[in-house]
Protein backbone atom coordinates (compact mmCIF):
# COMPACT_ATOMS: atom_id res chain seq x y z
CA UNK A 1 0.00 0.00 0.00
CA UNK A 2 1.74 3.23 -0.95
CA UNK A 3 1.97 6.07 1.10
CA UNK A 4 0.57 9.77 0.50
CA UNK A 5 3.41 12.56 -0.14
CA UNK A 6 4.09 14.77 2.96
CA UNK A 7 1.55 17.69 2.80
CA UNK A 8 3.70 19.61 5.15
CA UNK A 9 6.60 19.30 4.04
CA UNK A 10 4.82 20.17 0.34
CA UNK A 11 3.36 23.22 2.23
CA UNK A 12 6.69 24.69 3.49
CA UNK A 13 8.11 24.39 0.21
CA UNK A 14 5.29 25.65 -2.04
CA UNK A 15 5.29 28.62 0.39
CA UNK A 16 9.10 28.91 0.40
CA UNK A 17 8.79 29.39 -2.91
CA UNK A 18 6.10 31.87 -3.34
CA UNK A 19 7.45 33.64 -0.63
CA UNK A 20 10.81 33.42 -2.64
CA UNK A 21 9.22 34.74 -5.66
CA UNK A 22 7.51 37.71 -4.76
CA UNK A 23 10.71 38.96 -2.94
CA UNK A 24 12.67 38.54 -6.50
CA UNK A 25 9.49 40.39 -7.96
CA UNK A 26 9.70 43.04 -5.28
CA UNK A 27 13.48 43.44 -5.52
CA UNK A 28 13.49 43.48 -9.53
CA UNK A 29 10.82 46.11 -9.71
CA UNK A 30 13.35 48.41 -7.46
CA UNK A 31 16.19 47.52 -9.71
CA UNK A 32 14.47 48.13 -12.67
CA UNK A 33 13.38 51.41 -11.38
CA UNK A 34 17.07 52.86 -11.13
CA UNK A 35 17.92 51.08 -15.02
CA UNK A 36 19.33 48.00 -13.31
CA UNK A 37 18.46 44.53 -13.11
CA UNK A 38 18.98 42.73 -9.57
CA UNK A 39 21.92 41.22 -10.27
CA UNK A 40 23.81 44.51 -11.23
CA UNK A 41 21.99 45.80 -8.30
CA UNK A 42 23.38 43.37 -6.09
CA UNK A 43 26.98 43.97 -7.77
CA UNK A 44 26.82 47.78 -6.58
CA UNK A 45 25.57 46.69 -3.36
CA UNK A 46 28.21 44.73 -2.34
CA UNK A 47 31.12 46.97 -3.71
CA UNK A 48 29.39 49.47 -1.65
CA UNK A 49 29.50 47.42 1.41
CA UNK A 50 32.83 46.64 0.87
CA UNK A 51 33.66 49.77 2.43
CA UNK A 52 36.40 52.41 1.10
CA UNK A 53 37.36 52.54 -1.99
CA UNK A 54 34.46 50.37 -2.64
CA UNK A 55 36.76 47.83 -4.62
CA UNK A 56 36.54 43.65 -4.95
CA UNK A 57 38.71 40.96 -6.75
CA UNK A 58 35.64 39.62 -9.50
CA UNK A 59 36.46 36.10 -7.73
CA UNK A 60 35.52 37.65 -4.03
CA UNK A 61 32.22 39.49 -5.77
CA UNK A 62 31.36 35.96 -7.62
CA UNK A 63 31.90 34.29 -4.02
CA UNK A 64 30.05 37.19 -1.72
CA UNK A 65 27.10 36.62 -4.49
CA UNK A 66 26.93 32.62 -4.99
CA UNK A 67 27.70 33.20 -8.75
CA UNK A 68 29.97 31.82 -10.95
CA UNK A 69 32.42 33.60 -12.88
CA UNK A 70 30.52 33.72 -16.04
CA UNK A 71 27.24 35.04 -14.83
CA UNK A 72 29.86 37.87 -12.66
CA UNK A 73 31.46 39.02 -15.89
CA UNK A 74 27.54 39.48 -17.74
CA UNK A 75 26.60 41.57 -14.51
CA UNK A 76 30.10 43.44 -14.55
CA UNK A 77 30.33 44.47 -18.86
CA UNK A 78 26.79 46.24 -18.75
CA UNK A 79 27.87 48.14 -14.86
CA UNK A 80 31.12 48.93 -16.87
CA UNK A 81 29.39 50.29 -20.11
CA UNK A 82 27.29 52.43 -18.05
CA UNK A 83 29.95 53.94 -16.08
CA UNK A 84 29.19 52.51 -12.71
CA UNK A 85 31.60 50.34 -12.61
CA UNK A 86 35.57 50.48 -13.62
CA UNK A 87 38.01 47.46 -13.45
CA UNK A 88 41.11 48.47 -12.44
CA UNK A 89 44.40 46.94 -11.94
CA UNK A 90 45.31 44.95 -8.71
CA UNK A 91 47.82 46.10 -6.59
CA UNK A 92 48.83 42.70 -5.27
CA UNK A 93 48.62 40.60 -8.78
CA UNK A 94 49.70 42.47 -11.72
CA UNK A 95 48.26 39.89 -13.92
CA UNK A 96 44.86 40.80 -12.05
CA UNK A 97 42.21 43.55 -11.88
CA UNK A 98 40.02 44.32 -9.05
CA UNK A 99 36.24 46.24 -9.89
CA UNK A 100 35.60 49.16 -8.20
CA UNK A 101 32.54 51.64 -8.09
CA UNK A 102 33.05 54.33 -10.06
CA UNK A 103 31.56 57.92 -8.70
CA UNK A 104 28.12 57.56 -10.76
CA UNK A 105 28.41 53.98 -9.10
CA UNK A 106 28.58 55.38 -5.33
CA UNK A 107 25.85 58.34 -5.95
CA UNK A 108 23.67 55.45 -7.19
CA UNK A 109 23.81 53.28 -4.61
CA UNK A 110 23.81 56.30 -2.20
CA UNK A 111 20.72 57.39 -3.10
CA UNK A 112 18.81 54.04 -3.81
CA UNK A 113 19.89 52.19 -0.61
CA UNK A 114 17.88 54.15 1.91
CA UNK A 115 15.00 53.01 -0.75
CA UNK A 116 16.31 49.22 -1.02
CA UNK A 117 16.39 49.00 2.80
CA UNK A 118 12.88 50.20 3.41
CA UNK A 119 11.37 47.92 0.69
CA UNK A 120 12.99 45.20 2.27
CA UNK A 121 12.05 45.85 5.46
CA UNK A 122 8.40 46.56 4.21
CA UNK A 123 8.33 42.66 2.91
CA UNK A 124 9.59 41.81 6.53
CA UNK A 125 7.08 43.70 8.80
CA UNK A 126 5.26 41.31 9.85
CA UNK A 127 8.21 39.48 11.76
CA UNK A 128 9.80 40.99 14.43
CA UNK A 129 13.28 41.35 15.36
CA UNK A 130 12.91 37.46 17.57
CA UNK A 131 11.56 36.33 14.70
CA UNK A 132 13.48 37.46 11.90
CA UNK A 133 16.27 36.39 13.89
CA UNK A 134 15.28 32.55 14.27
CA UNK A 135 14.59 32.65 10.16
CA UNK A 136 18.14 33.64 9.41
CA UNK A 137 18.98 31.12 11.55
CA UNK A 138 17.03 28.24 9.99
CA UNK A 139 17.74 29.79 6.35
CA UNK A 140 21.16 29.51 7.05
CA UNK A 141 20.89 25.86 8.36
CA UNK A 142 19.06 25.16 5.46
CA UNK A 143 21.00 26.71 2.64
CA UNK A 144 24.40 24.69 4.12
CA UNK A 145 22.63 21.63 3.58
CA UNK A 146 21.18 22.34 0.57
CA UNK A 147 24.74 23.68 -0.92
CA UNK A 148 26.61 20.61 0.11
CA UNK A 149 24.23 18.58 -2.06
């Protein structure tokens, strides 16, 4: 006699997912609002939280993002092209170049992060701080397992 499937465990994931994409949808209506898409987005954000002078090897971005190489370098031309981004040379590997925000870059990000912040916290109201807490945690639980597979 077979079994029936795990409605709960269906449940969490078919709301994991929704969940999952109506943040995406959230956070790729901001992006597109500013000319980005999330990805480049994301780029700027993390060169910006890099701290002064708002510089990363492309491996470190790649890494800080869960990217590969290939999908950094088609978020990096288009940053590049539009003058947000610059690569510039390593000072620790001549061979190598490091990508750095570029002034248009910073104001961006400047003045779209107070915006990116609030939306985010927006999708997170109804959780407080206890709460939001114990999801990182199991997120973060989960994702380990989930990358090791």
């Amino acid at each position: 006699m077979s079994q029936d499937p795990d409605s709960d465990v269906m449940a969490v994931v078919g709301r994991m997912l929704v969940v999952s994409g109506l943040i995406g949808q959230g956070l790729d209506q901001m992006a597109a609002e500013h000319g980005l898409d999330r990805g480049q987005g994301e780029v700027l954000l993390t060169l910006r939280r890099a701290g002064k002078p708002y510089r990363l090897g492309p491996s470190e971005l790649a890494e800080s993002l869960l990217v590969t190489s290939g999908t950094m370098t088609n978020r990096l031309d288009p940053l590049e092209t539009a003058g947000l981004v610059e690569r510039v040379p390593n000072p620790d590997d001549s061979r190598g170049f490091d990508v750095q925000l570029t002034d248009a870059g910073f104001e961006l990000v400047e003045n779209s992060v107070g915006e990116h912040v609030a939306d985010e916290e927006r999708m997170l109201a109804p959780l407080d701080k206890r709460e939001r807490e114990e999801l990182a945690t199991l997120m973060r639980k989960l994702l380990a397992h989930l990358a090791t597979d």
